[in-house]
N, C-alpha and C. Protein backbone atom coordinates (compact mmCIF):
# COMPACT_ATOMS: atom_id res chain seq x y z
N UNK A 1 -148.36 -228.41 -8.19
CA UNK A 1 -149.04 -229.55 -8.78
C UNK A 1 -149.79 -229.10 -10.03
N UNK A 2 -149.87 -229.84 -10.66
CA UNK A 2 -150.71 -229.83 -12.20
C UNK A 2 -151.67 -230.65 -12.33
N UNK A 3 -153.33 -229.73 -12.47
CA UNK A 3 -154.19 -230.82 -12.78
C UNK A 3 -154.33 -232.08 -11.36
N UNK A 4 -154.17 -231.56 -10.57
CA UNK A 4 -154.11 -232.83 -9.01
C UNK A 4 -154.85 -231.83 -7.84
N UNK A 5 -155.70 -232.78 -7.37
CA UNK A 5 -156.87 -232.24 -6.67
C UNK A 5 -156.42 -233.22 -5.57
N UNK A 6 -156.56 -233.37 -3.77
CA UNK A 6 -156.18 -234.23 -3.34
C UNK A 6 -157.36 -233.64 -1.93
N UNK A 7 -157.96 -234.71 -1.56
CA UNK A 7 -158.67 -234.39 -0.58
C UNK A 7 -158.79 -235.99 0.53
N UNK A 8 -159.20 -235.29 1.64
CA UNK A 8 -158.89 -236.47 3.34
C UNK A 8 -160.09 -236.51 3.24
N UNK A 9 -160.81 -237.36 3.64
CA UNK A 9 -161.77 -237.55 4.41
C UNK A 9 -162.20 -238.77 5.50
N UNK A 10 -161.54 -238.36 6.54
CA UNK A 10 -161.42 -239.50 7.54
C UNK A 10 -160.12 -240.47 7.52
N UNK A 11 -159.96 -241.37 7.28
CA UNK A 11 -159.04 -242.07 6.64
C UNK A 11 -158.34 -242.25 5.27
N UNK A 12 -159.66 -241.95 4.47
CA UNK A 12 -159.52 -242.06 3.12
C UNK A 12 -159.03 -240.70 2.43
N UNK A 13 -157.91 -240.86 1.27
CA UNK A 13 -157.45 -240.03 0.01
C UNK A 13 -158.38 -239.93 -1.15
N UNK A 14 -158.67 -239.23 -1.06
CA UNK A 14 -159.23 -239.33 -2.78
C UNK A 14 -158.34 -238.24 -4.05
N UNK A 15 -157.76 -238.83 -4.55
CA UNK A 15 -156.92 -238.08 -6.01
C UNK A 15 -157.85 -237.74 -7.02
N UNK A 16 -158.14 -236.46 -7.54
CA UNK A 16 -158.64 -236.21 -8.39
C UNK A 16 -157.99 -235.22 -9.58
N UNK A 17 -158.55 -236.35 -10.87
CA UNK A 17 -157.08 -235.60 -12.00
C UNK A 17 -158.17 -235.63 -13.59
N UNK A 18 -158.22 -233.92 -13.76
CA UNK A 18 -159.27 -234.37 -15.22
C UNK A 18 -158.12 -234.93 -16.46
N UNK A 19 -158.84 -236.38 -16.99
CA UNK A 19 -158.41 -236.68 -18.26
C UNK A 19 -158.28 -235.92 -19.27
N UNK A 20 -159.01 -234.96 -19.41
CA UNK A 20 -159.17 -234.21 -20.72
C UNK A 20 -157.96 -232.78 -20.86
N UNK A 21 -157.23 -233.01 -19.52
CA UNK A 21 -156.16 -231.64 -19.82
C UNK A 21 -154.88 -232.31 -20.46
N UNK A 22 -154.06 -231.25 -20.91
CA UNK A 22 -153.03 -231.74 -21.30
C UNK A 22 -151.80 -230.81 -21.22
N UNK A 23 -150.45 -231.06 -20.84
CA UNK A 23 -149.33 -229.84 -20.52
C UNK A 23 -148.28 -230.31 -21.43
N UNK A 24 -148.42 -230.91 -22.38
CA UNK A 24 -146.90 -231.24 -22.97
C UNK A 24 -146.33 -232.54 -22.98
N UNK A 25 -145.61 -232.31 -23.96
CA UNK A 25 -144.75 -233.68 -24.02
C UNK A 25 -143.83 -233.60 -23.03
N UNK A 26 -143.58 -235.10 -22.40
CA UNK A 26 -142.21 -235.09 -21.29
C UNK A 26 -140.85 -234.70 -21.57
N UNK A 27 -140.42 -234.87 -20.84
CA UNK A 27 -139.01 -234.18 -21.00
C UNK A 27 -138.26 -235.22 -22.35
N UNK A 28 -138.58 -236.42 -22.43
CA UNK A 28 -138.04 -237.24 -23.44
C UNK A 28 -139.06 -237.43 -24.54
N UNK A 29 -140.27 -236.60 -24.65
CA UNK A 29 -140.83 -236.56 -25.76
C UNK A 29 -141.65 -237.55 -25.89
N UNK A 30 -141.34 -238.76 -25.49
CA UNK A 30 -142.22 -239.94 -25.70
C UNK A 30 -143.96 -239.83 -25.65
N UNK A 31 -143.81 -239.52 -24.04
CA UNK A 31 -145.67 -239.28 -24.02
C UNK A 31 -146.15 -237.76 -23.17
N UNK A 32 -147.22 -237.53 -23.39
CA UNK A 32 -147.77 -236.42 -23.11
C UNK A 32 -147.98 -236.41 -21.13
N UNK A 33 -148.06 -235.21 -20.74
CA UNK A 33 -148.30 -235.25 -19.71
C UNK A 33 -149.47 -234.87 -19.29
N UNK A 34 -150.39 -235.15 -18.35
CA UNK A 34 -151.36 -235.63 -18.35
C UNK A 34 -151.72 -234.63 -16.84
N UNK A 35 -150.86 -235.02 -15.53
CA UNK A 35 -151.21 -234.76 -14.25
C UNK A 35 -150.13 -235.16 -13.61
N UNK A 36 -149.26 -234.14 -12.60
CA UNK A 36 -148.44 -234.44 -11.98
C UNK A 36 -148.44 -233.60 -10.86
N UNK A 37 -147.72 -234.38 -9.93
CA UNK A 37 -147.41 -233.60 -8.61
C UNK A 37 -146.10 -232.60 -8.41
N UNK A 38 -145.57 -233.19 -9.54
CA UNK A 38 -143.74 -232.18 -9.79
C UNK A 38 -143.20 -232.67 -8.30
N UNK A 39 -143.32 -234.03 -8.50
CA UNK A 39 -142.36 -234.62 -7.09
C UNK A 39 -143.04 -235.13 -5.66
N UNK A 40 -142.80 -235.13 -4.94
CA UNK A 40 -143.32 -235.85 -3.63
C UNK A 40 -144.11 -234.69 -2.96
N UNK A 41 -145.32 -234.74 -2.85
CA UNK A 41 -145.93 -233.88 -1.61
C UNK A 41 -146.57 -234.64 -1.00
N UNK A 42 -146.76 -233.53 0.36
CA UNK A 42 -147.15 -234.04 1.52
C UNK A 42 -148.86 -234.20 1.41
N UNK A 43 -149.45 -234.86 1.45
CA UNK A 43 -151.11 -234.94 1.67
C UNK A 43 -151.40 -233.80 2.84
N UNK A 44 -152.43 -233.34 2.36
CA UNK A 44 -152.79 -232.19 3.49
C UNK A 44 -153.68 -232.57 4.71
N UNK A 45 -153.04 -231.97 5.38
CA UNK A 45 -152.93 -232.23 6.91
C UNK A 45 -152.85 -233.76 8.03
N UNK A 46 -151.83 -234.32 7.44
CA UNK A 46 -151.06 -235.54 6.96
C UNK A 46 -149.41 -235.13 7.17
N UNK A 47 -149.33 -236.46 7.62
CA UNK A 47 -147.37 -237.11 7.37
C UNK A 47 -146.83 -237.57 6.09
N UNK A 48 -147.78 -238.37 5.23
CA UNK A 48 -147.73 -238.94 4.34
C UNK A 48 -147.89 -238.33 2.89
N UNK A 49 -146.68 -238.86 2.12
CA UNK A 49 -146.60 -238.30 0.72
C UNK A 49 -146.81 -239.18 0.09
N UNK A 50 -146.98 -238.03 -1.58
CA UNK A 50 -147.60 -238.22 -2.59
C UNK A 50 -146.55 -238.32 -4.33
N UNK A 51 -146.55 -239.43 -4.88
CA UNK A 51 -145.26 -238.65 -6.09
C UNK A 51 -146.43 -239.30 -7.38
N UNK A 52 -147.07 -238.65 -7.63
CA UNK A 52 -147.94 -238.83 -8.99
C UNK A 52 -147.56 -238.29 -10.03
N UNK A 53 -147.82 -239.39 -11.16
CA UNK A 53 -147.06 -238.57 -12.74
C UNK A 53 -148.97 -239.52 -13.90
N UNK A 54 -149.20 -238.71 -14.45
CA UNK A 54 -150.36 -239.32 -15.23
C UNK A 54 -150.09 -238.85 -16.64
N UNK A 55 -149.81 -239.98 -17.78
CA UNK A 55 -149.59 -239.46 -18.73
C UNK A 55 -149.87 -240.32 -20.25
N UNK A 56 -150.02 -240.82 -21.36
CA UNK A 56 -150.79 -241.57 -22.32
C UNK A 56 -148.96 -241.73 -23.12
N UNK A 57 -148.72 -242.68 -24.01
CA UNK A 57 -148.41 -242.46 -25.16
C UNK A 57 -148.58 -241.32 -26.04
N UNK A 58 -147.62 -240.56 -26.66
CA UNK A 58 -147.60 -239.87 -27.90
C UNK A 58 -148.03 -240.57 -29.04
């Protein structure tokens, strides 16, 4: 994961992703990437997945 913080507490997820980083333009150049999971993960200590992509216009 990039920039993705993911924490349980009780029922609740909380995603945490700083705005201010940055890794590159996407694979098609269009917009910058921002925060990603690089695909489906599992939430920790959990059944349930995750597929996050965070990213602005170029």
């Amino acid at each position: 994961m990039k920039n993705v913080e993911m924490t349980v507490e009780g029922t609740m997820l909380t995603i945490k992703v700083d705005l201010t980083k940055e890794f590159g333009p996407s694979a098609s150049g269009k917009t910058i990437i921002i925060a990603s999971t690089e695909g489906n993960v599992t939430i920790p200590d959990r059944q349930e997945k995750v597929g996050l992509n965070v990213y602005r216009k170029k």
